[in-house]
PDB file of N, CA and C in Angstrom:
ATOM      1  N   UNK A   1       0.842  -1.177   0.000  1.00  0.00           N
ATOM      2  CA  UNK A   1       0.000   0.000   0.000  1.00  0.00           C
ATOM      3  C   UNK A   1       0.890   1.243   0.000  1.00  0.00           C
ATOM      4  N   UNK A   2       0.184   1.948  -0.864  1.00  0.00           N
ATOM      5  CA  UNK A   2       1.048   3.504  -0.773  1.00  0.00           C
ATOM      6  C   UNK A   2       1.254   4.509   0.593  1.00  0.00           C
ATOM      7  N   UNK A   3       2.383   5.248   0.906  1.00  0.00           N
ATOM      8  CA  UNK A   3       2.415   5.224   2.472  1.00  0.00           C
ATOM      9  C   UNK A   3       2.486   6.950   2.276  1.00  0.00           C
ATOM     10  N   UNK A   4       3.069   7.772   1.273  1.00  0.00           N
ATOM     11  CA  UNK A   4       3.502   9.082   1.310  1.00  0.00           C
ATOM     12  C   UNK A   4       1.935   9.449   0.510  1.00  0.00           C
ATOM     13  N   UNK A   5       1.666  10.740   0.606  1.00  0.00           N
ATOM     14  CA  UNK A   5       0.441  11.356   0.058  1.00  0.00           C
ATOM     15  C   UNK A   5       0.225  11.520  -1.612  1.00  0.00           C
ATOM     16  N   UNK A   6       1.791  11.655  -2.072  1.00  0.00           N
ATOM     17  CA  UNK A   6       1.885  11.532  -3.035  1.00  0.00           C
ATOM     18  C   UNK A   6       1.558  10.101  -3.839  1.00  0.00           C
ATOM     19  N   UNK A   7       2.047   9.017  -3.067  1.00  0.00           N
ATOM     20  CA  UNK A   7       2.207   8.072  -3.610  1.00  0.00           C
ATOM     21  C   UNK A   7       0.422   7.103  -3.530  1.00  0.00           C
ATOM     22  N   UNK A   8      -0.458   7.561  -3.114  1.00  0.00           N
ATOM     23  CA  UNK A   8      -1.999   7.119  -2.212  1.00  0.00           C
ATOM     24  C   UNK A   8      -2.167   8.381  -3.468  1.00  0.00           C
ATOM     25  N   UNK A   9      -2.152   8.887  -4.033  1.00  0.00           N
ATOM     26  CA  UNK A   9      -2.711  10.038  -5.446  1.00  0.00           C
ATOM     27  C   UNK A   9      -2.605   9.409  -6.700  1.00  0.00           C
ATOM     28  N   UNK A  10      -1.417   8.901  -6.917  1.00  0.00           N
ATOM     29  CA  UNK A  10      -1.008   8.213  -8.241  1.00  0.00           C
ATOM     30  C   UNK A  10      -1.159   6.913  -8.299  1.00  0.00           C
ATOM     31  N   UNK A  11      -1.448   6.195  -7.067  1.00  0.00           N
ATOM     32  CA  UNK A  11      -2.495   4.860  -6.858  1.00  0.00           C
ATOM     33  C   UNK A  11      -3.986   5.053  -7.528  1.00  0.00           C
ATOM     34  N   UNK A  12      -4.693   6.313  -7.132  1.00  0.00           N
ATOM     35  CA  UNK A  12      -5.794   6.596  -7.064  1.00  0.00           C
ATOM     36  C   UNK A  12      -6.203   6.816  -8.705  1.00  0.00           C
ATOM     37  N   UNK A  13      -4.958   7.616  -9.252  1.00  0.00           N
ATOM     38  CA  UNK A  13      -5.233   8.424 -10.724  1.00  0.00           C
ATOM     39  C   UNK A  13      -4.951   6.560 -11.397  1.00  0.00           C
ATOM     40  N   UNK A  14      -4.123   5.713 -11.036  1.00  0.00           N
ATOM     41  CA  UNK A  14      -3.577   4.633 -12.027  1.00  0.00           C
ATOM     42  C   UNK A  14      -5.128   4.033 -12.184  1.00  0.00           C
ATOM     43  N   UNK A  15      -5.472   3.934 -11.013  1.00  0.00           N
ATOM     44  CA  UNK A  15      -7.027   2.942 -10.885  1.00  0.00           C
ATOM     45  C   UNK A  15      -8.230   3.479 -11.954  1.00  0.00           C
ATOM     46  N   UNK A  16      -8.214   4.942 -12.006  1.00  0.00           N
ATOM     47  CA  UNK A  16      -9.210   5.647 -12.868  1.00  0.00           C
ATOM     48  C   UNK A  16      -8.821   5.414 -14.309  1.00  0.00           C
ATOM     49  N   UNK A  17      -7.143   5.863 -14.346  1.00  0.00           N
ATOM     50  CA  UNK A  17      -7.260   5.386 -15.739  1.00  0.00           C
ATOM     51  C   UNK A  17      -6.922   3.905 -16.437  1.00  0.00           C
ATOM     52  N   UNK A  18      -6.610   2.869 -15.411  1.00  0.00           N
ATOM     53  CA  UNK A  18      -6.907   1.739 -15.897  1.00  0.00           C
ATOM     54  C   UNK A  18      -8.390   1.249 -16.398  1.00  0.00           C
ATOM     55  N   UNK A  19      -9.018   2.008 -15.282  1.00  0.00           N
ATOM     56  CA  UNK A  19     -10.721   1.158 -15.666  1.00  0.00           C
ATOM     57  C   UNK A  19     -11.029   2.469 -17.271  1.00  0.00           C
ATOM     58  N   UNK A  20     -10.723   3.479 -17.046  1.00  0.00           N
ATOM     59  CA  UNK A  20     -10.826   4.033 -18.150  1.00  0.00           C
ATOM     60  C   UNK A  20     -11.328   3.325 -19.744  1.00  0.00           C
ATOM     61  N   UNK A  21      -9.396   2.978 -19.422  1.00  0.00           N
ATOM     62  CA  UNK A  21      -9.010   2.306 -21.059  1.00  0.00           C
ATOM     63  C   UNK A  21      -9.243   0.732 -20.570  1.00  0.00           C
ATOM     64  N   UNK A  22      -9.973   0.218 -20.221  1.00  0.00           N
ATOM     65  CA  UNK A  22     -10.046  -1.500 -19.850  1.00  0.00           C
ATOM     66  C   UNK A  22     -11.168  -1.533 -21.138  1.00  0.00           C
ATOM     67  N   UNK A  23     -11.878  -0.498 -21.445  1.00  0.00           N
ATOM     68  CA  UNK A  23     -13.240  -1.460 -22.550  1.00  0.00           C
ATOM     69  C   UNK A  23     -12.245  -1.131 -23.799  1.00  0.00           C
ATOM     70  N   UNK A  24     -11.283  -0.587 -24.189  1.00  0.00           N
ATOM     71  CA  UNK A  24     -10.018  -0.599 -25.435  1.00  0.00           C
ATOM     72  C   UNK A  24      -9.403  -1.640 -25.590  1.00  0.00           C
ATOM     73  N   UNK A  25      -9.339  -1.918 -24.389  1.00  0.00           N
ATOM     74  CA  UNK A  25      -7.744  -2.877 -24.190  1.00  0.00           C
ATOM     75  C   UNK A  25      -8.691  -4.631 -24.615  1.00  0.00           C
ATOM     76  N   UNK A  26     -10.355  -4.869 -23.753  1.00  0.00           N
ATOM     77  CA  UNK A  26     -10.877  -5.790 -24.049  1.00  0.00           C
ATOM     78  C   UNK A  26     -11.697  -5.606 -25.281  1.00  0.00           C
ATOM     79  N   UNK A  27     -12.051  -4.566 -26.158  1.00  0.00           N
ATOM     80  CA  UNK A  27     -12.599  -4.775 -27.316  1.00  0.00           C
ATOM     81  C   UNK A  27     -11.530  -5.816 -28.431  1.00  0.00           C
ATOM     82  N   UNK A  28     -10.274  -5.286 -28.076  1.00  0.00           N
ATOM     83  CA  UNK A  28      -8.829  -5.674 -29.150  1.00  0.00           C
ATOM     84  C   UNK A  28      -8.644  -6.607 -28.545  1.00  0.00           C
ATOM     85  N   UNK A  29      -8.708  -7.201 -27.749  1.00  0.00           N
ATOM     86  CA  UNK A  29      -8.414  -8.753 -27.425  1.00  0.00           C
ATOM     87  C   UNK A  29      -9.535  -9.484 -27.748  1.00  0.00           C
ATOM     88  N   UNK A  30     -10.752  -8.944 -27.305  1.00  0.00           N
ATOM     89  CA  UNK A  30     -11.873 -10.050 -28.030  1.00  0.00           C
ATOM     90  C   UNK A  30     -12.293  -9.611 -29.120  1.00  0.00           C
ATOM     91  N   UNK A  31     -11.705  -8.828 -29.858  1.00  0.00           N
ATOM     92  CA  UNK A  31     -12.074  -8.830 -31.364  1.00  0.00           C
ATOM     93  C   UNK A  31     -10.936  -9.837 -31.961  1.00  0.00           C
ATOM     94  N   UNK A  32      -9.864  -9.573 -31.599  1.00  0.00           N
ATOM     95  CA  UNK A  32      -8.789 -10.707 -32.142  1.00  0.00           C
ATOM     96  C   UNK A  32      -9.118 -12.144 -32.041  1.00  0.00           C
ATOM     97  N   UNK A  33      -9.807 -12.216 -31.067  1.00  0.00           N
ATOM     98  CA  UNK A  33      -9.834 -13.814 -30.457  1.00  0.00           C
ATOM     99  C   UNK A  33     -11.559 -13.924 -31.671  1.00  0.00           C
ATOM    100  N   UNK A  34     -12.141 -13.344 -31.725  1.00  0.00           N
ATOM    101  CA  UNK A  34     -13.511 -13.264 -33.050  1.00  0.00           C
ATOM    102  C   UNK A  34     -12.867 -13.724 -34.519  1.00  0.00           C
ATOM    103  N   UNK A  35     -11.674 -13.104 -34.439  1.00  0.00           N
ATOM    104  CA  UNK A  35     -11.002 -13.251 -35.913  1.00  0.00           C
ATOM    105  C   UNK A  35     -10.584 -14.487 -35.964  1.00  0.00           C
ATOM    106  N   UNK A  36      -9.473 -14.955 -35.065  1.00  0.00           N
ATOM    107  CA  UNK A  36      -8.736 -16.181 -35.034  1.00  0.00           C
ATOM    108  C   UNK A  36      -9.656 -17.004 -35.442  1.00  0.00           C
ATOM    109  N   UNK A  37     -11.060 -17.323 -34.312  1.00  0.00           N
ATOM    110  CA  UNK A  37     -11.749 -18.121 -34.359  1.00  0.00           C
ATOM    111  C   UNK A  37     -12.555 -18.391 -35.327  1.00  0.00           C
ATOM    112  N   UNK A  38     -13.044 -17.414 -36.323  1.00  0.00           N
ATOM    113  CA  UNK A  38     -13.701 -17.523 -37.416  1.00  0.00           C
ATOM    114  C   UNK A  38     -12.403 -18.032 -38.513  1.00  0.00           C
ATOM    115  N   UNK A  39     -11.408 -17.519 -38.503  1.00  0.00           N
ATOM    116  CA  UNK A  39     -10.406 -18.055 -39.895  1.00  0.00           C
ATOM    117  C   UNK A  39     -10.136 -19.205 -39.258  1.00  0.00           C
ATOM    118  N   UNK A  40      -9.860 -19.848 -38.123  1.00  0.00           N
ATOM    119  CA  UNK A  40     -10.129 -21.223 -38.210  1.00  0.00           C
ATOM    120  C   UNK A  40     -11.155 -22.230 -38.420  1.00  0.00           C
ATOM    121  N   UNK A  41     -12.310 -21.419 -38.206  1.00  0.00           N
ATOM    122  CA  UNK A  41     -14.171 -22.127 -39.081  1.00  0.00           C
ATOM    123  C   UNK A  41     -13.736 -22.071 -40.475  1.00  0.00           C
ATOM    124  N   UNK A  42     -13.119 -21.262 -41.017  1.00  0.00           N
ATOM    125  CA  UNK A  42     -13.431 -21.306 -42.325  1.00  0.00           C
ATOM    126  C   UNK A  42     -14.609 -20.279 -42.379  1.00  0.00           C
ATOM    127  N   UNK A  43     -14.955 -19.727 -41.679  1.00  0.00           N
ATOM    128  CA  UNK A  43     -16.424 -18.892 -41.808  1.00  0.00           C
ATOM    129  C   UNK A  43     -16.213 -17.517 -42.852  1.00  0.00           C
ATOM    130  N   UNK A  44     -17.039 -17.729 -43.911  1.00  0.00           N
ATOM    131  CA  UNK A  44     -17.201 -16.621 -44.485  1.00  0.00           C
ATOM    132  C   UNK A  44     -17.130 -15.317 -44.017  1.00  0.00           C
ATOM    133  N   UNK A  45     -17.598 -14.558 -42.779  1.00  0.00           N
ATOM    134  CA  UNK A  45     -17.439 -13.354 -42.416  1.00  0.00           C
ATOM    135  C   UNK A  45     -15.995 -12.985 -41.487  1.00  0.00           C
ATOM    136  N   UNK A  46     -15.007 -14.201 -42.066  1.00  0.00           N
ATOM    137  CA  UNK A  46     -13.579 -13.411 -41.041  1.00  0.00           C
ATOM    138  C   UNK A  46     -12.663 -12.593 -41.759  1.00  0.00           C
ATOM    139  N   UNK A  47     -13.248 -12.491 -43.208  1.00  0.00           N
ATOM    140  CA  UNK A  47     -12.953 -10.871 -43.439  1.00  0.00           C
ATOM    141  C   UNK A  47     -12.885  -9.832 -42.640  1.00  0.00           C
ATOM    142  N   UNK A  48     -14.336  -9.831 -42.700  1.00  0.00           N
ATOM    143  CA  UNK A  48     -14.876  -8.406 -41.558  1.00  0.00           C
ATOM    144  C   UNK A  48     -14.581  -8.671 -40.370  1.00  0.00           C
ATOM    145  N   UNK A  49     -14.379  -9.330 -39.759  1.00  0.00           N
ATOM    146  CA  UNK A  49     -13.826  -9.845 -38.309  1.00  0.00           C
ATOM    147  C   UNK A  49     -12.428  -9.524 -38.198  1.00  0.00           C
ATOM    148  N   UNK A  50     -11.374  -9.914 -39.424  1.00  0.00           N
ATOM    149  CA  UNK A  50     -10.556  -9.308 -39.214  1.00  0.00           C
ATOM    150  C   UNK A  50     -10.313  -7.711 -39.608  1.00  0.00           C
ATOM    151  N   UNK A  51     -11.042  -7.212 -40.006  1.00  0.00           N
ATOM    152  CA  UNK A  51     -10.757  -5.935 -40.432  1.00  0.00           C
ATOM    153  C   UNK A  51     -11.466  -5.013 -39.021  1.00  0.00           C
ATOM    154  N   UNK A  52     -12.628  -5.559 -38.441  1.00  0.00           N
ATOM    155  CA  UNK A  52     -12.942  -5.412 -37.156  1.00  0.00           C
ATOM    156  C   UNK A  52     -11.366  -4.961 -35.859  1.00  0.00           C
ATOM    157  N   UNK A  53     -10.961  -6.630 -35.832  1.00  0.00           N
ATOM    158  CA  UNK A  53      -9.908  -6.623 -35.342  1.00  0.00           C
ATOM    159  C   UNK A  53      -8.916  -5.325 -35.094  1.00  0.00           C
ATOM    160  N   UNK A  54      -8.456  -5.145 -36.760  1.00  0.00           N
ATOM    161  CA  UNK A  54      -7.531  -4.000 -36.579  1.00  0.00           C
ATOM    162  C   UNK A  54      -8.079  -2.945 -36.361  1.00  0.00           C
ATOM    163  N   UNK A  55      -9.104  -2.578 -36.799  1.00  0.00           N
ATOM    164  CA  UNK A  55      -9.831  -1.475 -36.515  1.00  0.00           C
ATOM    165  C   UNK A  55      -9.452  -1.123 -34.778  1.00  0.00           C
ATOM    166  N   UNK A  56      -9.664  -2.001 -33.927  1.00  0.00           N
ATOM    167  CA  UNK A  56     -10.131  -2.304 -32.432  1.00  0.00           C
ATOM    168  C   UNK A  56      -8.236  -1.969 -32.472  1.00  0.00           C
ATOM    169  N   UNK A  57      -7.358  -2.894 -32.772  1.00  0.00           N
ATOM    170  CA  UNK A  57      -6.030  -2.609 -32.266  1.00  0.00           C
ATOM    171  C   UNK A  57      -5.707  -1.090 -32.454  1.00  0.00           C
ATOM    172  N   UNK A  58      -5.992  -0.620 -33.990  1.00  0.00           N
ATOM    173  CA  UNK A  58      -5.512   0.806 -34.537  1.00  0.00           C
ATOM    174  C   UNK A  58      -6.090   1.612 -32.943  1.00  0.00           C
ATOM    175  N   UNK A  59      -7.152   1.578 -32.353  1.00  0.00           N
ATOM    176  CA  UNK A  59      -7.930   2.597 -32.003  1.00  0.00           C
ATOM    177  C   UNK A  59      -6.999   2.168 -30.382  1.00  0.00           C
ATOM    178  N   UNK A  60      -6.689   0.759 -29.743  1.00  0.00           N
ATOM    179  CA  UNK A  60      -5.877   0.806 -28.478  1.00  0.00           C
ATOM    180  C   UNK A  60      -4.736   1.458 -28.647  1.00  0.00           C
ATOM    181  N   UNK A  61      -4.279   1.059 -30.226  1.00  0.00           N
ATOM    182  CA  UNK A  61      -2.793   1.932 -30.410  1.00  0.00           C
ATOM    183  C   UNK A  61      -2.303   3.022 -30.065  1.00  0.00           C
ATOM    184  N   UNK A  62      -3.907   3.821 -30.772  1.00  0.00           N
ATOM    185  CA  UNK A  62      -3.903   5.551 -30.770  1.00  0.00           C
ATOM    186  C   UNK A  62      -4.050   6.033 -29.189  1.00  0.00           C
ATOM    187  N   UNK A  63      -4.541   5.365 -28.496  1.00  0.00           N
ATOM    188  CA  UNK A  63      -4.414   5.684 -26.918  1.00  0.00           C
ATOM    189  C   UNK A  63      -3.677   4.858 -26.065  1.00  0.00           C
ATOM    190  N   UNK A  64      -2.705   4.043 -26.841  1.00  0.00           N
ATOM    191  CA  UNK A  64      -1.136   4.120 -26.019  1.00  0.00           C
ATOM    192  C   UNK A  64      -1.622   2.659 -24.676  1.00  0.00           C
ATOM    193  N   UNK A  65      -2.691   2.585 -25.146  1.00  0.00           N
ATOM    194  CA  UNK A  65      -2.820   0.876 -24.367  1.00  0.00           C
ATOM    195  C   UNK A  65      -2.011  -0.106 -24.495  1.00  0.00           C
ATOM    196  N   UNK A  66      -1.900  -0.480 -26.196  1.00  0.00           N
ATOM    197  CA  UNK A  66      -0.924  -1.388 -26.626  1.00  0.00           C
ATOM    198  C   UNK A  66       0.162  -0.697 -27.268  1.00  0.00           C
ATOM    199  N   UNK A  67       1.255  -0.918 -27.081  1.00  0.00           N
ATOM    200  CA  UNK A  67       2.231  -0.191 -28.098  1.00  0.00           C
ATOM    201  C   UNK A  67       2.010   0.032 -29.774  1.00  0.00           C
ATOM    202  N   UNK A  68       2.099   0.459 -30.608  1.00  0.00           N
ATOM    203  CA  UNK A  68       1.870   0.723 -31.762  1.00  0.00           C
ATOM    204  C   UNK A  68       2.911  -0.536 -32.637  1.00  0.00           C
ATOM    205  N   UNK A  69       3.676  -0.547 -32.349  1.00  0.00           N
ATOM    206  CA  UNK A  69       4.369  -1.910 -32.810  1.00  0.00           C
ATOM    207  C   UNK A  69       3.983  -3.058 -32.793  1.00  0.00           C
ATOM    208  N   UNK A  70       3.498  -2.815 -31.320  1.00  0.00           N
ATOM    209  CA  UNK A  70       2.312  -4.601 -31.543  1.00  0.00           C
ATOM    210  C   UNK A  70       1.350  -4.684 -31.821  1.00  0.00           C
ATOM    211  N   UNK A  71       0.739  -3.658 -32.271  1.00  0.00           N
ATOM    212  CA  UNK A  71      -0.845  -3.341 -32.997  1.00  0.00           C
ATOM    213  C   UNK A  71      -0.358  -3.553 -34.433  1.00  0.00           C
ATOM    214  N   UNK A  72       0.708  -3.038 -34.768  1.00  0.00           N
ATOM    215  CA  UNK A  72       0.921  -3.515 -35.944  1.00  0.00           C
ATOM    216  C   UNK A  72       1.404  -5.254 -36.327  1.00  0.00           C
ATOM    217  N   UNK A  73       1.601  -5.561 -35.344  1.00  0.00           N
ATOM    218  CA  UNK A  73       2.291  -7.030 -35.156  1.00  0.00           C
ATOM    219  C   UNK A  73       1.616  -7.935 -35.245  1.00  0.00           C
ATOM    220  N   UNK A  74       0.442  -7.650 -34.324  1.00  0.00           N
ATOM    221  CA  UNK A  74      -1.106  -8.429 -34.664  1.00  0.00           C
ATOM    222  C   UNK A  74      -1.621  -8.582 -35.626  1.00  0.00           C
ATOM    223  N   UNK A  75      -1.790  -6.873 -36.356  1.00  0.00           N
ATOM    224  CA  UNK A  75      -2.321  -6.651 -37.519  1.00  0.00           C
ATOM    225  C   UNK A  75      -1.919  -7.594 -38.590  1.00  0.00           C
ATOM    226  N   UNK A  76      -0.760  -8.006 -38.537  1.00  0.00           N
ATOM    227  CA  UNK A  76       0.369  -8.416 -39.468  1.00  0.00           C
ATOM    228  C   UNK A  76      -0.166 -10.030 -39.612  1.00  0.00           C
ATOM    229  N   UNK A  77      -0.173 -10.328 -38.379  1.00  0.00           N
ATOM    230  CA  UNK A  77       0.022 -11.564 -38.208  1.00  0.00           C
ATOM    231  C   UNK A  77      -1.643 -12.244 -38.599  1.00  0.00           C
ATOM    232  N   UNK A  78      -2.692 -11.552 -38.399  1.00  0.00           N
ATOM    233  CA  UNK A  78      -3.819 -12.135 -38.828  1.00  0.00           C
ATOM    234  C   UNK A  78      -3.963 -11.826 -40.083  1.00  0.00           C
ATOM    235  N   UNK A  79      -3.641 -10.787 -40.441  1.00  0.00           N
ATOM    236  CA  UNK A  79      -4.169 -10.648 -42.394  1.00  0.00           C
ATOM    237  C   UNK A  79      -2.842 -11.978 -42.899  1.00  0.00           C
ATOM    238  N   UNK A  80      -2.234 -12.816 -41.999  1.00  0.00           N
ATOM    239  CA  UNK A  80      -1.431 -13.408 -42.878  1.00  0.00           C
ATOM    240  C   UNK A  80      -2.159 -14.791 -42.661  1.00  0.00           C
ATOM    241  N   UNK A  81      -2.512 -15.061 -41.375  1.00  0.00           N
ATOM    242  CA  UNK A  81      -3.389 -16.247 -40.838  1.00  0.00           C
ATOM    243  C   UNK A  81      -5.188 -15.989 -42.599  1.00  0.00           C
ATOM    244  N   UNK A  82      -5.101 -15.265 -42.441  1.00  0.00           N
ATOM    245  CA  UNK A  82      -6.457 -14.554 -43.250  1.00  0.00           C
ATOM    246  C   UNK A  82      -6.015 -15.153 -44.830  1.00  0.00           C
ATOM    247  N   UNK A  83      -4.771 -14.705 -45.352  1.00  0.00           N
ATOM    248  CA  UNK A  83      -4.151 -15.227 -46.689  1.00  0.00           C
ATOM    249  C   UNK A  83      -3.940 -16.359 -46.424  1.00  0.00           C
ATOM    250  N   UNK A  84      -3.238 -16.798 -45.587  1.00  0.00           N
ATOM    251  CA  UNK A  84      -3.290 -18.876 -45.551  1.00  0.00           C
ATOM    252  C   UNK A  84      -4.611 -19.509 -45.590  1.00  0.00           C
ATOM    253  N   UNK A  85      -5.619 -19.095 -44.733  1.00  0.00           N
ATOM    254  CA  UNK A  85      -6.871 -19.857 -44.549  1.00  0.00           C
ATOM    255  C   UNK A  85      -7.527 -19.752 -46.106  1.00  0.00           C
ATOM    256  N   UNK A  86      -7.248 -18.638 -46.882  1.00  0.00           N
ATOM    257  CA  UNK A  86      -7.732 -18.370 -48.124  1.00  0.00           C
ATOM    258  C   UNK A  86      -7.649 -19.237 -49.461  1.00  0.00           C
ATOM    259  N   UNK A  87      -5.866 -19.154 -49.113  1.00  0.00           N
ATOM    260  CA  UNK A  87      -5.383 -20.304 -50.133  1.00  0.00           C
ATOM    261  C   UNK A  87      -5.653 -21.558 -49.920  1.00  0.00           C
ATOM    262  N   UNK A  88      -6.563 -22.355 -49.001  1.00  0.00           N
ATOM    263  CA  UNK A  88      -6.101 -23.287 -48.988  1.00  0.00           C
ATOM    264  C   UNK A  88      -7.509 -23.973 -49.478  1.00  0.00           C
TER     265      UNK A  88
END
């Protein structure tokens, strides 16, 4: 527990803005986990699921939830999961 006045403030501000950005941080994880799961159905709509997806990462990116490198990393990595499931 925080013991100086300062330190019982920036406890207080971390808590506000965690719950803040928590519906960012869980839209981009369960939109990703929507995508995966449909390009492994084979389901016709994991297009839009993945384009969902990045949409959801781009927007945690822009408010510094996830780093921008791994929004792009994700991004990367399902439009490639997206081209394999395609070809095959």
């Amino acid at each position: 527990m925080a013991n100086s006045p300062q330190a019982r403030k920036r406890a207080r501000q971390n808590d506000r803005r965690a719950a803040r950005l928590r519906p960012y941080r869980t839209r981009a994880s369960r939109a990703v986990r929507d995508a995966r799961e449909a390009i492994a159905d084979g389901a016709p709509e994991s297009a839009e699921l993945v384009r969902d997806a990045q949409s959801a990462l781009d927007r945690a990116a822009r408010r510094r939830i996830i780093h921008p490198n791994a929004a792009a990393r994700r991004k990367s990595r399902l439009a490639e999961q997206l081209r394999e499931s395609a070809a095959d």
